[in-house]
C-alpha atoms as a PDB file:
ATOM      1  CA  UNK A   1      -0.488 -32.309  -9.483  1.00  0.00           C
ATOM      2  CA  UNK A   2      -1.033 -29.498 -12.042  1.00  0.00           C
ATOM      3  CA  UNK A   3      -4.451 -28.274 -10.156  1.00  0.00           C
ATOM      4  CA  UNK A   4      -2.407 -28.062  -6.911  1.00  0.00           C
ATOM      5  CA  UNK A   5       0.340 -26.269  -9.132  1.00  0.00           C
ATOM      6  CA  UNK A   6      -2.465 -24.075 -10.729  1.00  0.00           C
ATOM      7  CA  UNK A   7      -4.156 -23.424  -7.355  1.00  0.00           C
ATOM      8  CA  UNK A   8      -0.738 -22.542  -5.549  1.00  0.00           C
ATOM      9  CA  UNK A   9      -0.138 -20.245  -8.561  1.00  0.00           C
ATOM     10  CA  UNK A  10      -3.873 -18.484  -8.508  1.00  0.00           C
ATOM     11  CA  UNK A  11      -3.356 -17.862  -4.205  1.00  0.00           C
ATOM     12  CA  UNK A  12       0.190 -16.200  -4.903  1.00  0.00           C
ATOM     13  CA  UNK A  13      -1.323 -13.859  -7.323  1.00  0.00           C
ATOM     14  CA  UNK A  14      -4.577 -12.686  -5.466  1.00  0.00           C
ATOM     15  CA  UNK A  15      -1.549 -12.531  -2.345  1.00  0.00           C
ATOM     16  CA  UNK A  16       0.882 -10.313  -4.436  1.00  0.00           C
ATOM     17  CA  UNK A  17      -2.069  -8.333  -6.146  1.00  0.00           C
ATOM     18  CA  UNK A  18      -3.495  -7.341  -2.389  1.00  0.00           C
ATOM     19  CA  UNK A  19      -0.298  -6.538  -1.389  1.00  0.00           C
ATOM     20  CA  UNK A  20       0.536  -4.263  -4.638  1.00  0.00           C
ATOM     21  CA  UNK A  21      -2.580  -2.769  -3.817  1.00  0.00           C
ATOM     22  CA  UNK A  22      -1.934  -2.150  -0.169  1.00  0.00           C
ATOM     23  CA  UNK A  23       1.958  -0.301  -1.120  1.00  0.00           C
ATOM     24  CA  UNK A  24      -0.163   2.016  -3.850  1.00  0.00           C
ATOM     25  CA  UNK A  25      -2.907   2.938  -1.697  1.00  0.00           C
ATOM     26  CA  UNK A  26      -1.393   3.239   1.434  1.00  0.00           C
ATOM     27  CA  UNK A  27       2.731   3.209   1.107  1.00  0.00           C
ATOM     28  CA  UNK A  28       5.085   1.164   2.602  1.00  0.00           C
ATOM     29  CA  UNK A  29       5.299   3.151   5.878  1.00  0.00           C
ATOM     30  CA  UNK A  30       1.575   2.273   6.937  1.00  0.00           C
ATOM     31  CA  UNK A  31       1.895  -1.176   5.704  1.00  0.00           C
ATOM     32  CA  UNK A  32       0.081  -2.868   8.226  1.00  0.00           C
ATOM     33  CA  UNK A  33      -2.909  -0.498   8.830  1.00  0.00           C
ATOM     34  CA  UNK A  34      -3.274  -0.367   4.915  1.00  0.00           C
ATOM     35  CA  UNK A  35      -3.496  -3.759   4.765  1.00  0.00           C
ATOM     36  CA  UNK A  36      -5.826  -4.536   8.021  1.00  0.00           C
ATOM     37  CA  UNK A  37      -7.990  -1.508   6.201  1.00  0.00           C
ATOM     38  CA  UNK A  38      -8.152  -3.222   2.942  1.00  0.00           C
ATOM     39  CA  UNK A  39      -9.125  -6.668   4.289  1.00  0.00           C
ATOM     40  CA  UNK A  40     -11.697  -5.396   5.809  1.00  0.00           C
ATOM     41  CA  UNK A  41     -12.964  -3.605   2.869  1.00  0.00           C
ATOM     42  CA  UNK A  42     -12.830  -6.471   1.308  1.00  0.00           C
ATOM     43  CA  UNK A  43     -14.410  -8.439   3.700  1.00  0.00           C
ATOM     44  CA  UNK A  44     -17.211  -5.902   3.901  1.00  0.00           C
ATOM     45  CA  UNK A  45     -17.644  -5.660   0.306  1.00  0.00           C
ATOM     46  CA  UNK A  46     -18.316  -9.402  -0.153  1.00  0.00           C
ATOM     47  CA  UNK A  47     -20.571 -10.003   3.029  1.00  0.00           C
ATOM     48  CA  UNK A  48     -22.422  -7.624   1.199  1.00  0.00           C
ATOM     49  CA  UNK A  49     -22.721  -9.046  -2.190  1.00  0.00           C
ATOM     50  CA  UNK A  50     -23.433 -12.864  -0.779  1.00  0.00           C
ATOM     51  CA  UNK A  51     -26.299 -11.301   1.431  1.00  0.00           C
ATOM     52  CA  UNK A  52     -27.831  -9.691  -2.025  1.00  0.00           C
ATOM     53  CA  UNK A  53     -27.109 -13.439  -3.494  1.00  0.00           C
ATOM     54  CA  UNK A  54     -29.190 -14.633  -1.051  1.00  0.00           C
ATOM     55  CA  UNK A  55     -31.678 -12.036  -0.857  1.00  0.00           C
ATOM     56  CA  UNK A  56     -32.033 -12.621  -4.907  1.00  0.00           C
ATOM     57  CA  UNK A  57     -32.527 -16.784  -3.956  1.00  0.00           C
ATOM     58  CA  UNK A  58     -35.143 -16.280  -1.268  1.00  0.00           C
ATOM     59  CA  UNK A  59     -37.338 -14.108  -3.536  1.00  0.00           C
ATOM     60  CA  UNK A  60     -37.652 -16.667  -6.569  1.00  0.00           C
END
């Protein structure tokens, strides 16, 4: 019960902590652009990294 508790915890942070960083970034009146621009950002950014992950694998 206290992973579920932990893990419920750690997913409203990373939630509140994109969303703080959508209202700096962008403001509250392009909420919803700001945050469809930052998801994909984000998205981008680790597609990115696990594709150098697995570049790094295949060349050991």
């Amino acid at each position: 019960m206290a992973l579920l508790r932990g893990l419920f915890w750690f997913g409203l942070f990373l939630v509140l902590t994109f969303c703080f960083v959508v209202l700096f970034e962008y403001g509250p009146r392009d909420f919803a652009k700001g945050a469809q621009k930052e998801y994909a950002r984000i998205k981008s950014f680790l597609v990115k990294r696990t594709e150098e992950i697995r570049q790094d694998k295949k060349d050991r």
